[in-house]
N, C-alpha and C. Protein backbone atom coordinates (compact mmCIF):
# COMPACT_ATOMS: atom_id res chain seq x y z
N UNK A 1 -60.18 27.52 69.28
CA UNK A 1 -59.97 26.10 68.96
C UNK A 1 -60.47 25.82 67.54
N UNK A 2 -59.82 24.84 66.64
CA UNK A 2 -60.19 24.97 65.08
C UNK A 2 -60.94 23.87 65.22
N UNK A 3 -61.65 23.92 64.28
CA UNK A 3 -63.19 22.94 64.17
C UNK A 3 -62.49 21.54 63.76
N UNK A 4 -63.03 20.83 64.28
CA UNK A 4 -62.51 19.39 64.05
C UNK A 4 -62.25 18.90 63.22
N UNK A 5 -63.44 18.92 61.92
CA UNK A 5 -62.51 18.96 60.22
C UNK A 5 -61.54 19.32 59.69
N UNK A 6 -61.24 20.70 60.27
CA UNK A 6 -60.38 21.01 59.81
C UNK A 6 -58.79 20.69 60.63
N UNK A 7 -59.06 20.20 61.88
CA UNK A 7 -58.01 19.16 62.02
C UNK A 7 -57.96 17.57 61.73
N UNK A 8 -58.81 16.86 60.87
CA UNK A 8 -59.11 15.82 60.12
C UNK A 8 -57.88 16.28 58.73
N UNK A 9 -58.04 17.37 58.36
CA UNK A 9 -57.33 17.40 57.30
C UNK A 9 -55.93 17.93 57.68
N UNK A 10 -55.63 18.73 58.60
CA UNK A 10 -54.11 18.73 58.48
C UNK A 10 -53.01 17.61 59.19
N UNK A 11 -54.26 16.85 60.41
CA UNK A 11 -53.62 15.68 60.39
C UNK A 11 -53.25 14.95 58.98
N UNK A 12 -54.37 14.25 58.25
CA UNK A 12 -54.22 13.75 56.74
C UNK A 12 -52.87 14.26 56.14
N UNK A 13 -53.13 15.61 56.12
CA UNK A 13 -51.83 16.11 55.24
C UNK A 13 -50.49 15.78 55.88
N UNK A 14 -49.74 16.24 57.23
CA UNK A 14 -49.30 15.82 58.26
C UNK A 14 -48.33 14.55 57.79
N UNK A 15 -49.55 13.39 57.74
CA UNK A 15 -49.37 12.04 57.74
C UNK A 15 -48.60 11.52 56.22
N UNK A 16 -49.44 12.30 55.48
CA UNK A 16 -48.80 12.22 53.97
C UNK A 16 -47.64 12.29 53.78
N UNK A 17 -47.12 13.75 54.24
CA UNK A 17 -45.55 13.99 53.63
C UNK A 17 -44.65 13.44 54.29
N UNK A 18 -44.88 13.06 56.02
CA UNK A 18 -44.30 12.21 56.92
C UNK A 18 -43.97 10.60 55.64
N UNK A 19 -44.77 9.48 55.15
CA UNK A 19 -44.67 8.67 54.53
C UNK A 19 -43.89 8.93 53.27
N UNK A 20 -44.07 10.12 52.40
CA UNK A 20 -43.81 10.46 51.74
C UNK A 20 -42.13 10.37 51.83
N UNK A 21 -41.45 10.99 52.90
CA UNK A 21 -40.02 11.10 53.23
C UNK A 21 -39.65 10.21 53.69
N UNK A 22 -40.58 8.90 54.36
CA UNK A 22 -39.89 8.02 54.52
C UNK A 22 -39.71 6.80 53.70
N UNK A 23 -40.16 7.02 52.77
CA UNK A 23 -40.73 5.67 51.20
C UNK A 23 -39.41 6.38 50.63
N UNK A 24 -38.84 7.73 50.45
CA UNK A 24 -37.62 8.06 49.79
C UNK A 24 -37.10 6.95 49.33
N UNK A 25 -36.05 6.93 48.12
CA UNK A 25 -34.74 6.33 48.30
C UNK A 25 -33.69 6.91 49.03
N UNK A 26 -32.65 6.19 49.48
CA UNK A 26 -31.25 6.82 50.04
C UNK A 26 -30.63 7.58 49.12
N UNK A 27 -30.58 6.93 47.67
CA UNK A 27 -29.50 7.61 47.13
C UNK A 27 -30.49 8.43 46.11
N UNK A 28 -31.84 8.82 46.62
CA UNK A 28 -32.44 10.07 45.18
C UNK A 28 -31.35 11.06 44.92
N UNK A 29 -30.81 11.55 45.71
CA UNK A 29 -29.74 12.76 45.59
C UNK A 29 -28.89 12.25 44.96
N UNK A 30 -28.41 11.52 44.65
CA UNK A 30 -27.17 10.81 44.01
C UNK A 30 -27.20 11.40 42.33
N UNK A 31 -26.07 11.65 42.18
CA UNK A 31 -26.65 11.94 40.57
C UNK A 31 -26.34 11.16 39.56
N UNK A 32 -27.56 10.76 38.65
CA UNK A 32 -27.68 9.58 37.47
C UNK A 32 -26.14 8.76 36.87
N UNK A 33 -26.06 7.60 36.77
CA UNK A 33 -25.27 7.47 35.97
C UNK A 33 -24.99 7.99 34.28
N UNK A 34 -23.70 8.41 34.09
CA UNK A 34 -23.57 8.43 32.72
C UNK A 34 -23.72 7.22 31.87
N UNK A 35 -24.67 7.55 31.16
CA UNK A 35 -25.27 7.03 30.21
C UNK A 35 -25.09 6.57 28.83
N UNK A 36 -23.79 7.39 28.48
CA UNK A 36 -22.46 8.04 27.03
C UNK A 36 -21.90 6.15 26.97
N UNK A 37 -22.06 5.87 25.43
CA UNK A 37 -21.46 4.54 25.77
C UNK A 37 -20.21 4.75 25.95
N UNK A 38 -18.64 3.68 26.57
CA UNK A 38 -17.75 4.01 26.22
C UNK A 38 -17.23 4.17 25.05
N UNK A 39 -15.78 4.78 25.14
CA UNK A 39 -15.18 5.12 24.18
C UNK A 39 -14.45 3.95 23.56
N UNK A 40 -14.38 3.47 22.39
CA UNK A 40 -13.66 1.97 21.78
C UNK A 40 -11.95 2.10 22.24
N UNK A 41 -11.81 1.17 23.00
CA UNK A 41 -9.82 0.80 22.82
C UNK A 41 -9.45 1.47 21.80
N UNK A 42 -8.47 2.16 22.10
CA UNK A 42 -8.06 2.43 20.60
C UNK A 42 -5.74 2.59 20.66
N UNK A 43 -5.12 2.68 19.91
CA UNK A 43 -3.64 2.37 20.16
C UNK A 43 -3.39 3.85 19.05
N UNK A 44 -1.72 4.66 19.82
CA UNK A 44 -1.51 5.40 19.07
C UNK A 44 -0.73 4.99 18.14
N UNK A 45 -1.10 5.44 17.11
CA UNK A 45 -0.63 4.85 15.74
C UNK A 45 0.62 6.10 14.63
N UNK A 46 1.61 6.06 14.06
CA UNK A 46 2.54 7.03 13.74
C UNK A 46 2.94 5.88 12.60
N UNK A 47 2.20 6.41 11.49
CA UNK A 47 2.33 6.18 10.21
C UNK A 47 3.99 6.38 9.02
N UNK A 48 4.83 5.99 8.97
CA UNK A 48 5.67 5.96 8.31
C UNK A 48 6.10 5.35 6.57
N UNK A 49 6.14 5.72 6.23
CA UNK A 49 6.20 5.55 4.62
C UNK A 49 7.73 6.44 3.91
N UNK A 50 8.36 5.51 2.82
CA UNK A 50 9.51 6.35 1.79
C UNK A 50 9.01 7.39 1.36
N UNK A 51 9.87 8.37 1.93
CA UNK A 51 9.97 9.41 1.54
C UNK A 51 9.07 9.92 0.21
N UNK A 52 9.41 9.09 -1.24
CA UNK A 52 8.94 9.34 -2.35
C UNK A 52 7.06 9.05 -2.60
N UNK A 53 7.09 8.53 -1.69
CA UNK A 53 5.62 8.36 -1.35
C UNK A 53 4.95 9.20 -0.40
N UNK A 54 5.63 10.27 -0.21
CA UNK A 54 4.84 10.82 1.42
C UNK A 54 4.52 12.10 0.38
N UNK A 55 3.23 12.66 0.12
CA UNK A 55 2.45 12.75 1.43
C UNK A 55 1.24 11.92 0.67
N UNK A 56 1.59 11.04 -0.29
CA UNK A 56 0.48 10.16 -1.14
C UNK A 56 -0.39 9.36 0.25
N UNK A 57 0.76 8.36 1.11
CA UNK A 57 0.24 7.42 1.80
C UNK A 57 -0.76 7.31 2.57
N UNK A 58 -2.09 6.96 2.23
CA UNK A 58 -3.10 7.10 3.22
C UNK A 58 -3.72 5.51 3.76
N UNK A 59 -4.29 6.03 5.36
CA UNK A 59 -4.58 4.69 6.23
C UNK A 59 -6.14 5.04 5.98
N UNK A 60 -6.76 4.22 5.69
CA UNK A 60 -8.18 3.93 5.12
C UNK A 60 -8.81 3.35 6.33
N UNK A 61 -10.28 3.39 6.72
CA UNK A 61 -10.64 2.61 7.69
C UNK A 61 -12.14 2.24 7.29
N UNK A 62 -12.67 0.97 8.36
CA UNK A 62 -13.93 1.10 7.72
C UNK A 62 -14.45 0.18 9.36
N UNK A 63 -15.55 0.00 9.40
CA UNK A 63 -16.10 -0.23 10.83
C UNK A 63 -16.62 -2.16 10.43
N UNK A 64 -16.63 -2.81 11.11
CA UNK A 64 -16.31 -4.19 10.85
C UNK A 64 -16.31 -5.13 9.36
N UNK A 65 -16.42 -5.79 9.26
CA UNK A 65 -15.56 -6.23 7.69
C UNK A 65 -16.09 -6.75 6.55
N UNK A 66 -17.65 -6.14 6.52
CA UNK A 66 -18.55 -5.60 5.19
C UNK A 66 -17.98 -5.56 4.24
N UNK A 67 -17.74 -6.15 3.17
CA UNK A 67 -17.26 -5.90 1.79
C UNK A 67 -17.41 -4.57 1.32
N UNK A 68 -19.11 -4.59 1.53
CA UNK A 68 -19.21 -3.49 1.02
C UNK A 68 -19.47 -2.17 1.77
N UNK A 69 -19.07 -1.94 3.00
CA UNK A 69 -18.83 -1.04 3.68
C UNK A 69 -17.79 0.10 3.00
N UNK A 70 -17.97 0.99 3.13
CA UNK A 70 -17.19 2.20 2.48
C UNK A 70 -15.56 2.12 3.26
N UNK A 71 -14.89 3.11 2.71
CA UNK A 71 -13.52 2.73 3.49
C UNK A 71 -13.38 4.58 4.08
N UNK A 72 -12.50 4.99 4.94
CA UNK A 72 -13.21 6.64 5.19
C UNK A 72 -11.29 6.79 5.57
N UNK A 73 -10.50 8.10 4.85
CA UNK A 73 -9.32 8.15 4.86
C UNK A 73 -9.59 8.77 6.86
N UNK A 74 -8.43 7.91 6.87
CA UNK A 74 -8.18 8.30 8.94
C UNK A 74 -6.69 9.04 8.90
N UNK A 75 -6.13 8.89 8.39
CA UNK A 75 -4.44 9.19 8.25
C UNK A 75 -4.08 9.14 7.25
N UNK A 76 -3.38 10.34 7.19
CA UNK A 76 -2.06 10.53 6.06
C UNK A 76 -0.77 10.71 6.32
N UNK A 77 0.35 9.91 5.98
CA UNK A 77 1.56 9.43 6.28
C UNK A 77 2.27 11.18 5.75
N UNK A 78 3.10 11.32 6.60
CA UNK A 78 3.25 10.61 8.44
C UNK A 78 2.17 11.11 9.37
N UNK A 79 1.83 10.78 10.31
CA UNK A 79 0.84 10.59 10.94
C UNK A 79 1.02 10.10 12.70
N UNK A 80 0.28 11.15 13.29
CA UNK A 80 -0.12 10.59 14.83
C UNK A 80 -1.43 10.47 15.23
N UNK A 81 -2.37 9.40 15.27
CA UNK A 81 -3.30 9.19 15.50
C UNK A 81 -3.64 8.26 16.42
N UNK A 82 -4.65 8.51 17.04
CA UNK A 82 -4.94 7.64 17.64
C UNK A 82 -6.43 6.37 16.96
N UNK A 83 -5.83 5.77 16.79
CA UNK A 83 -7.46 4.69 16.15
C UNK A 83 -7.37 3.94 16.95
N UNK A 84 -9.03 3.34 16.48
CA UNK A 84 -10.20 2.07 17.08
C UNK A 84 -8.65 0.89 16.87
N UNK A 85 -9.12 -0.16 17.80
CA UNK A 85 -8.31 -1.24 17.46
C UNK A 85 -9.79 -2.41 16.85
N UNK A 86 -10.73 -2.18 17.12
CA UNK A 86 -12.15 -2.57 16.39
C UNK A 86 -11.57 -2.59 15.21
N UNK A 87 -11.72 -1.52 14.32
CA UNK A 87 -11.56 -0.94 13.13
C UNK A 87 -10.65 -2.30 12.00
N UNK A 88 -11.19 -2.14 10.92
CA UNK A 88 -10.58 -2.57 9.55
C UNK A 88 -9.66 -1.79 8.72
N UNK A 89 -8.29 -2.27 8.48
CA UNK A 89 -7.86 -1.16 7.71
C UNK A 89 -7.47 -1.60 6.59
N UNK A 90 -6.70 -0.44 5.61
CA UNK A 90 -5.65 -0.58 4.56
C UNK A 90 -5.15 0.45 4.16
N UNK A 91 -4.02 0.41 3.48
CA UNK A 91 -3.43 1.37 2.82
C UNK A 91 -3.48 1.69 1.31
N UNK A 92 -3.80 2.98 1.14
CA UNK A 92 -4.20 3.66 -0.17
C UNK A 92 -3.54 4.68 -0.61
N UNK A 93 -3.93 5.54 -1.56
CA UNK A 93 -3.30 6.19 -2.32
C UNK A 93 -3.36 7.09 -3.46
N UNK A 94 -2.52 8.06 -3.71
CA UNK A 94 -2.20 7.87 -5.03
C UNK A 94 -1.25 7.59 -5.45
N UNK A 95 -1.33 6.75 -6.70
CA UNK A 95 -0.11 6.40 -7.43
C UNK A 95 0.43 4.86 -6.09
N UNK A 96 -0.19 4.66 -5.57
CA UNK A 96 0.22 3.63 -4.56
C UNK A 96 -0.72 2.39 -4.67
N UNK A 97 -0.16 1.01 -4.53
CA UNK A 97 -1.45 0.49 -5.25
C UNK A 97 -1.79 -0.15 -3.17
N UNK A 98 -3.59 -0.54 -3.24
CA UNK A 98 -3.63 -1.10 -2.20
C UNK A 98 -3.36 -2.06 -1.71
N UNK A 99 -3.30 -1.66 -0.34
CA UNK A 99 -2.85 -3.15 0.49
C UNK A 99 -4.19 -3.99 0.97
N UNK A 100 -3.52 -5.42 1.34
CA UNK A 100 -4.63 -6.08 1.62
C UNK A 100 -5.31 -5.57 3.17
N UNK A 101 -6.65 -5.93 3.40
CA UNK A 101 -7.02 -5.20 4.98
C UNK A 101 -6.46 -6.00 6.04
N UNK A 102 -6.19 -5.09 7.18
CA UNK A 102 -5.53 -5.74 8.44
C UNK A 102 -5.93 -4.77 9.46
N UNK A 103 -5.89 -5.73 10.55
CA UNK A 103 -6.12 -4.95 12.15
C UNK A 103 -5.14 -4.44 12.61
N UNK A 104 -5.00 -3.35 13.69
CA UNK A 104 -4.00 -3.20 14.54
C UNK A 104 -3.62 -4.04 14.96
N UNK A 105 -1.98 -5.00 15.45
CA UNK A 105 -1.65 -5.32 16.25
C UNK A 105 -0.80 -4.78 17.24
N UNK A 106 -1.88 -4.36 18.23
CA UNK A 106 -1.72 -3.76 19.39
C UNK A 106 -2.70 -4.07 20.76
N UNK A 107 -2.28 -3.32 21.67
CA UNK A 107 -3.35 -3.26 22.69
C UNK A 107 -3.52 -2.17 23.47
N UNK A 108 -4.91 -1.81 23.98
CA UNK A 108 -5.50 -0.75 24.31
C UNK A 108 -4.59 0.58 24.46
N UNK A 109 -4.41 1.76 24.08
CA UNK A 109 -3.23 2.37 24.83
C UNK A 109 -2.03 2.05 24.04
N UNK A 110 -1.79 1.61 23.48
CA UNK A 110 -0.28 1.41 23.17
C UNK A 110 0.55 2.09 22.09
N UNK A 111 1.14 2.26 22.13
CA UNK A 111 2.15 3.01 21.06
C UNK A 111 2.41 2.44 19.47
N UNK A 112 2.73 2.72 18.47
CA UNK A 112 2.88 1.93 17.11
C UNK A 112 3.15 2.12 16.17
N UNK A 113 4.30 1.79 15.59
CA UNK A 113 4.74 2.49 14.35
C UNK A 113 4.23 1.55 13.59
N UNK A 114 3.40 2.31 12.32
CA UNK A 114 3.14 1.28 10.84
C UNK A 114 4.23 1.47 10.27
N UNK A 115 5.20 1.03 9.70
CA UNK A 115 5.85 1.02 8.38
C UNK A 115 5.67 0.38 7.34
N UNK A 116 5.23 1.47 6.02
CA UNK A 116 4.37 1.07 5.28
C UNK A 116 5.34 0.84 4.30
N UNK A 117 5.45 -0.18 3.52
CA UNK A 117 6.37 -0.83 2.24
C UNK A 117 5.21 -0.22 1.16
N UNK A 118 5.36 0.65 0.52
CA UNK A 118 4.70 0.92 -0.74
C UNK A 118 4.81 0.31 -1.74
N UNK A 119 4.00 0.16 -2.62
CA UNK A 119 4.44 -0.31 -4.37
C UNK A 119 3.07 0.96 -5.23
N UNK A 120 4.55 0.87 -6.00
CA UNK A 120 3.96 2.20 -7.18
C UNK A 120 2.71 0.94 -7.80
N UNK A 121 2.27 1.90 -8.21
CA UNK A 121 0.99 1.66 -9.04
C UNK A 121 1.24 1.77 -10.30
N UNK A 122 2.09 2.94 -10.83
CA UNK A 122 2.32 3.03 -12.11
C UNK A 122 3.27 2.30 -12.53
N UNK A 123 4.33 2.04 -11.83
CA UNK A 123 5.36 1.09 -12.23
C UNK A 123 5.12 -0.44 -12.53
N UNK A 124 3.77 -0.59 -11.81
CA UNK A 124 3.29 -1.64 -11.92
C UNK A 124 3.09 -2.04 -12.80
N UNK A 125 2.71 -1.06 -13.72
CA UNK A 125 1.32 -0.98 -14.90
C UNK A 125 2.42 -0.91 -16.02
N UNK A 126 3.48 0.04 -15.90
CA UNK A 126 4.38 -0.20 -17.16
C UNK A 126 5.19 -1.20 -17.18
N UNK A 127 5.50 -2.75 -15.75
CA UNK A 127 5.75 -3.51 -16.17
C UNK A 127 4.93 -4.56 -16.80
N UNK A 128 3.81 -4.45 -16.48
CA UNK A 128 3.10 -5.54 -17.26
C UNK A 128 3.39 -5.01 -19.08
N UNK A 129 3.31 -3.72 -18.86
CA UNK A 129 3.33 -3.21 -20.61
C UNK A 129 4.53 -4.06 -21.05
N UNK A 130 5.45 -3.90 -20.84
CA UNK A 130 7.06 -4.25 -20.69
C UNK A 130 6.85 -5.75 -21.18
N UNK A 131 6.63 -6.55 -20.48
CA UNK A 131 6.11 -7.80 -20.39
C UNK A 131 5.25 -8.54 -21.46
N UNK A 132 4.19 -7.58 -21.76
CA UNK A 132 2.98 -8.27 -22.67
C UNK A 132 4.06 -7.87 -24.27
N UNK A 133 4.62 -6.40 -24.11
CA UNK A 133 5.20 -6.34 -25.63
C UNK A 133 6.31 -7.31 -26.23
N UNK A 134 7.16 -7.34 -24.40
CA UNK A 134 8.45 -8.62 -25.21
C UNK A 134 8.23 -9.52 -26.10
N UNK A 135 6.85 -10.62 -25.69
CA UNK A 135 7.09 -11.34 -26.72
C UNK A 135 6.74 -11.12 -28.52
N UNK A 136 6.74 -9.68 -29.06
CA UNK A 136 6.04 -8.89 -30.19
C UNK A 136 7.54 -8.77 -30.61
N UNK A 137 8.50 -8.20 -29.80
CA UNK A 137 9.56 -7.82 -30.44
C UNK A 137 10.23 -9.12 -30.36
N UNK A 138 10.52 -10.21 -29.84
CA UNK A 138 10.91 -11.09 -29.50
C UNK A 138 10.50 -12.30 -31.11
N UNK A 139 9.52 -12.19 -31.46
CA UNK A 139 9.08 -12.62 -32.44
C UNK A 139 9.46 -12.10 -33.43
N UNK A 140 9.49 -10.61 -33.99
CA UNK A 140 9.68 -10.14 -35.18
C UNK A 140 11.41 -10.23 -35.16
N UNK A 141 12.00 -9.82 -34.18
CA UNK A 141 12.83 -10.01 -34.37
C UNK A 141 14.08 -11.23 -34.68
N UNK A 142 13.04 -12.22 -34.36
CA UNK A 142 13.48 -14.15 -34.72
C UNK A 142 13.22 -14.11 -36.37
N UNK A 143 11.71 -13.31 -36.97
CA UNK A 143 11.76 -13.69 -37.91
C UNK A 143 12.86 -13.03 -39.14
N UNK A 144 13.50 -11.66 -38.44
CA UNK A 144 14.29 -11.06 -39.56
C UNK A 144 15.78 -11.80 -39.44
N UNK A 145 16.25 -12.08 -38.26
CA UNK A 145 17.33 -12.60 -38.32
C UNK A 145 17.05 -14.33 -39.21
N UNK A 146 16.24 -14.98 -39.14
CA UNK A 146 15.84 -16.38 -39.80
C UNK A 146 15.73 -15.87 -41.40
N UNK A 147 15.31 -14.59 -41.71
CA UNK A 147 14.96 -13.85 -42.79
C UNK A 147 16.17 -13.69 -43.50
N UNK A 148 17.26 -13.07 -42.92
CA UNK A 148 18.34 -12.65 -43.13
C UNK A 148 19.74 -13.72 -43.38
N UNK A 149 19.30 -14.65 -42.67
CA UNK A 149 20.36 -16.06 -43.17
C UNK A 149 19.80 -16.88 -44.00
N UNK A 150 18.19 -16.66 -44.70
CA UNK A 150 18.11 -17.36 -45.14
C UNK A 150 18.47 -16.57 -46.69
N UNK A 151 18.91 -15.30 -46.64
CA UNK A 151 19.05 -14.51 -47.80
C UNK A 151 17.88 -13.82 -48.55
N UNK A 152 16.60 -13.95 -47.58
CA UNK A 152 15.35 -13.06 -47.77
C UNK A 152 14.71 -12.16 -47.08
N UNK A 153 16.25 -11.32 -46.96
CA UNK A 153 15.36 -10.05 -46.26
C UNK A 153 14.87 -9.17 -47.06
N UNK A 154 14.64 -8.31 -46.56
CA UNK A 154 13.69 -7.20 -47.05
C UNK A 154 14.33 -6.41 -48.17
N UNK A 155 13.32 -6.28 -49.64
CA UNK A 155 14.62 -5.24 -50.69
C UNK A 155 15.77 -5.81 -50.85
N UNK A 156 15.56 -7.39 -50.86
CA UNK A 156 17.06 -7.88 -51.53
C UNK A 156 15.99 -9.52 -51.98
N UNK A 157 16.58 -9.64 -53.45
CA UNK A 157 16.02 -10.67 -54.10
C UNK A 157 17.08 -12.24 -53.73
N UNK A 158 16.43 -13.21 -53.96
CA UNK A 158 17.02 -14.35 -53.74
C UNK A 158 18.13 -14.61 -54.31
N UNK A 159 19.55 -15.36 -54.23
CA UNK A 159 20.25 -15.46 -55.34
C UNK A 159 21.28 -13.97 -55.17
N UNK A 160 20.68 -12.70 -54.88
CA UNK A 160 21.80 -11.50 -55.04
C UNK A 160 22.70 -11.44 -53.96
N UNK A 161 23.49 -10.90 -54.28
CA UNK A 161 24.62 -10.10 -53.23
C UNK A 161 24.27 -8.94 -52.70
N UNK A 162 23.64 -8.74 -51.79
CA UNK A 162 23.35 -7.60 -51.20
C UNK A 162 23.62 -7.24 -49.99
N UNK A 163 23.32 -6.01 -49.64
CA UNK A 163 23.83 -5.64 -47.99
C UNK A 163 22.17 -5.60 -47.44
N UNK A 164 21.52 -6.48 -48.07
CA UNK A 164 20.15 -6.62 -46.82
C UNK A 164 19.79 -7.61 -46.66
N UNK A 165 20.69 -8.68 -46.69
CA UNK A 165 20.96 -9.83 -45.62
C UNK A 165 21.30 -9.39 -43.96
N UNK A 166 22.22 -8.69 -44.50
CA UNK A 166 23.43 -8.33 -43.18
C UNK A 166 22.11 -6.87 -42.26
N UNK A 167 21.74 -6.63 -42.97
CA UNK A 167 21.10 -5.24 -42.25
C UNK A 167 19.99 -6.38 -41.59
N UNK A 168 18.99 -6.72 -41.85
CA UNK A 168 17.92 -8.19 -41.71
C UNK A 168 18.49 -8.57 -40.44
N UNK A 169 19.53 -9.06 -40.66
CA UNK A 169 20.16 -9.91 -39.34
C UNK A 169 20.35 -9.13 -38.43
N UNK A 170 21.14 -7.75 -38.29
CA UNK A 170 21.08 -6.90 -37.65
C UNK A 170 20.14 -6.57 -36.92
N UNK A 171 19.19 -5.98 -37.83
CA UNK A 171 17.84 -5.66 -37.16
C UNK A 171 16.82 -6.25 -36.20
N UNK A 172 17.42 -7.68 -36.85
CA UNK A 172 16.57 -8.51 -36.17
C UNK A 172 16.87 -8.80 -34.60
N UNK A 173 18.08 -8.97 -34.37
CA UNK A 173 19.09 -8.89 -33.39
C UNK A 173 19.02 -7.95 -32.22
N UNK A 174 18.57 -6.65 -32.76
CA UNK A 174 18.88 -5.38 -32.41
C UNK A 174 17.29 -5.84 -31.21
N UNK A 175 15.85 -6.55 -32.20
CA UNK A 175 15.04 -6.29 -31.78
C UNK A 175 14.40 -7.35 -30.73
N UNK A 176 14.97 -8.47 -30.97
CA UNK A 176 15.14 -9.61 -30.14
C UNK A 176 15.98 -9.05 -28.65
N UNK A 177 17.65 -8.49 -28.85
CA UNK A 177 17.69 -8.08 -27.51
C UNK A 177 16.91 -6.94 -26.58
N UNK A 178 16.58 -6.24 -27.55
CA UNK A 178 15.12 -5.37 -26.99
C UNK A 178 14.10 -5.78 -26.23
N UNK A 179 13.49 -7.19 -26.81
CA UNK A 179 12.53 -7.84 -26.58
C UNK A 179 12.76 -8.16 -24.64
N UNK A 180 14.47 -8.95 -25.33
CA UNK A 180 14.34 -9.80 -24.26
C UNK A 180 15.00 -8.67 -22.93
N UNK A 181 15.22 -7.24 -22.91
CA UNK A 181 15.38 -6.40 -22.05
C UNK A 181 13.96 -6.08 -21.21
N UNK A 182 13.11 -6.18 -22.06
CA UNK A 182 11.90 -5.43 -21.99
C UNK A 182 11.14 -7.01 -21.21
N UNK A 183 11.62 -7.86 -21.86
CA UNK A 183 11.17 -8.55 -20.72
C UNK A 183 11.74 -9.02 -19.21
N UNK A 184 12.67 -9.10 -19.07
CA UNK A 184 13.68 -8.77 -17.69
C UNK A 184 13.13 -7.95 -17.07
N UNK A 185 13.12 -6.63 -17.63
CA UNK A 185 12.48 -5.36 -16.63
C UNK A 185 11.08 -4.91 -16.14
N UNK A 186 10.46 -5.61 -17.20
CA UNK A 186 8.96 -5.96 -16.77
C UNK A 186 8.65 -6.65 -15.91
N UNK A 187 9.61 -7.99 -16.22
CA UNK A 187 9.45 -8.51 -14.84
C UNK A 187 9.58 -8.26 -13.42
N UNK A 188 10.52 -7.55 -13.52
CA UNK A 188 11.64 -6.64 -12.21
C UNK A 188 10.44 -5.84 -11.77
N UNK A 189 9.92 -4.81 -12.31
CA UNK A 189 8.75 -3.66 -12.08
C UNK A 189 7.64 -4.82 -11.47
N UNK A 190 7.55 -5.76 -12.03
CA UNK A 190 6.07 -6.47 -11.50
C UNK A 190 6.33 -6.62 -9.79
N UNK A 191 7.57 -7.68 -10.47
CA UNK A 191 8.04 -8.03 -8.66
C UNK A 191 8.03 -7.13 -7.68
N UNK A 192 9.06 -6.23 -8.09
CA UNK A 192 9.01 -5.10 -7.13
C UNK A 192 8.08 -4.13 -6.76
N UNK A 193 6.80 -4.47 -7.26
CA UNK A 193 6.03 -3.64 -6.78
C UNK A 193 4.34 -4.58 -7.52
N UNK A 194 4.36 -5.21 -6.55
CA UNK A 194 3.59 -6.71 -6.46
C UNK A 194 1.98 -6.16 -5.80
N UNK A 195 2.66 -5.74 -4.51
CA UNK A 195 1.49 -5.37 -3.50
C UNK A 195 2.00 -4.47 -2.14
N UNK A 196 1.16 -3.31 -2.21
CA UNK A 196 1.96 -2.70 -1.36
C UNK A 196 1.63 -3.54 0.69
N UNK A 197 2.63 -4.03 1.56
CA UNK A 197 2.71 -4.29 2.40
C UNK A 197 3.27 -3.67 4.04
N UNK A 198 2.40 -3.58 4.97
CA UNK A 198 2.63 -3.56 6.15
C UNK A 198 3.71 -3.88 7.51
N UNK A 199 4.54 -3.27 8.19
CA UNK A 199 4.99 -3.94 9.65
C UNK A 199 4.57 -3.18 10.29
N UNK A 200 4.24 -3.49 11.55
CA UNK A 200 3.91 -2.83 12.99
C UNK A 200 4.93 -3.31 14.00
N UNK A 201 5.25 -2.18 14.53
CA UNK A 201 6.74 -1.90 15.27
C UNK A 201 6.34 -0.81 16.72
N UNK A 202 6.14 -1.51 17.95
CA UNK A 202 5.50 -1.20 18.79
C UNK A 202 6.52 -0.42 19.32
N UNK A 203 5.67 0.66 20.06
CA UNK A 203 6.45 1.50 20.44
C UNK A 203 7.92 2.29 20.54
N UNK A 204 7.82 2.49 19.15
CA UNK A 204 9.24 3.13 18.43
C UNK A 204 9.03 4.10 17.95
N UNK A 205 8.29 5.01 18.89
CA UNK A 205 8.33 6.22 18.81
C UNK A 205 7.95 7.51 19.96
């Protein structure tokens, strides 16, 4: 027979792990929830751009709408991606000038063609040139033809008969319709390539 203390203590013990299993939870075995935040909505996106622009066209992104938040290239046209619908975008480049920023319009899951309207950058730039020079030639050339009827053009004295009246007028003529070409087409280049712009065309693809 074991000495009485020492059944003092394995009762004790006994009693312990008995409470012990019954204080449990039900679901200890259960295993933890994931913890991983979700993943952001995001829409598949299939980037389209002219031909003469591909493989320049890039979709820029940046994480809510910080000025000065960096912009991080996500896509290059053409393109299947899937992006954040969170997300800030625009379109960049080279030789492409940017677009203003815009969101997906879409929803979670969904399909989306960008079609991207480009505008050159450089064309841009040589219409303003176009533009700022017209009125240079536009001027000189008012003053040789005004020069030239008045019988003071260039290398011909007042009073003579000369053939640089007639050349004067010419020239002047020549440089005035120049002017005013150069300004037409400057203008044309500006317009046409103003700002490069966006459509989203759901699931057309």
């Amino acid at each position: 027979m074991l000495p009485r203390s020492t059944l003092n203590v394995l009762t004790l013990a006994l009693t312990t792990c008995a409470l012990g299993f019954t204080s449990s939870p039900a679901h200890a075995d259960e295993p933890a929830p994931d913890q991983r935040p979700a993943a952001p909505p995001t829409a598949r996106v299939h980037v389209q751009a002219a031909p003469r622009f591909l493989p320049s066209v890039v979709v820029e992104a940046r994480v809510g709408s910080d000025p000065d938040s960096d912009w991080t290239v996500v896509c290059r046209a053409s393109c299947d991606r899937d992006l954040p619908l969170a997300y800030e975008y625009r379109i960049n480049g080279s030789n492409v000038r940017t677009s203003e920023p815009f969101r997906l319009q879409a929803q979670p899951g969904q399909r989306l063609t960008l079609e991207v309207n480009a505008s050159s950058e450089s064309a841009h730039s040589v219409g303003i040139v176009l533009v700022a020079a017209s009125p240079i030639l536009l001027a000189t050339g008012f003053f040789y033809v005004v020069a030239g009827s008045l019988g003071g053009a260039v290398g011909c004295d007042p009073g003579q008969t000369c053939n640089g009246n007639s050349t004067a007028t010419t020239g002047g003529a020549v440089l005035m319709g120049t002017g005013l070409v150069a300004l037409i087409a400057g203008i044309a280049l500006i317009a046409s390539n103003g700002s490069t712009t966006e459509r989203f065309v759901p699931g057309s693809f």
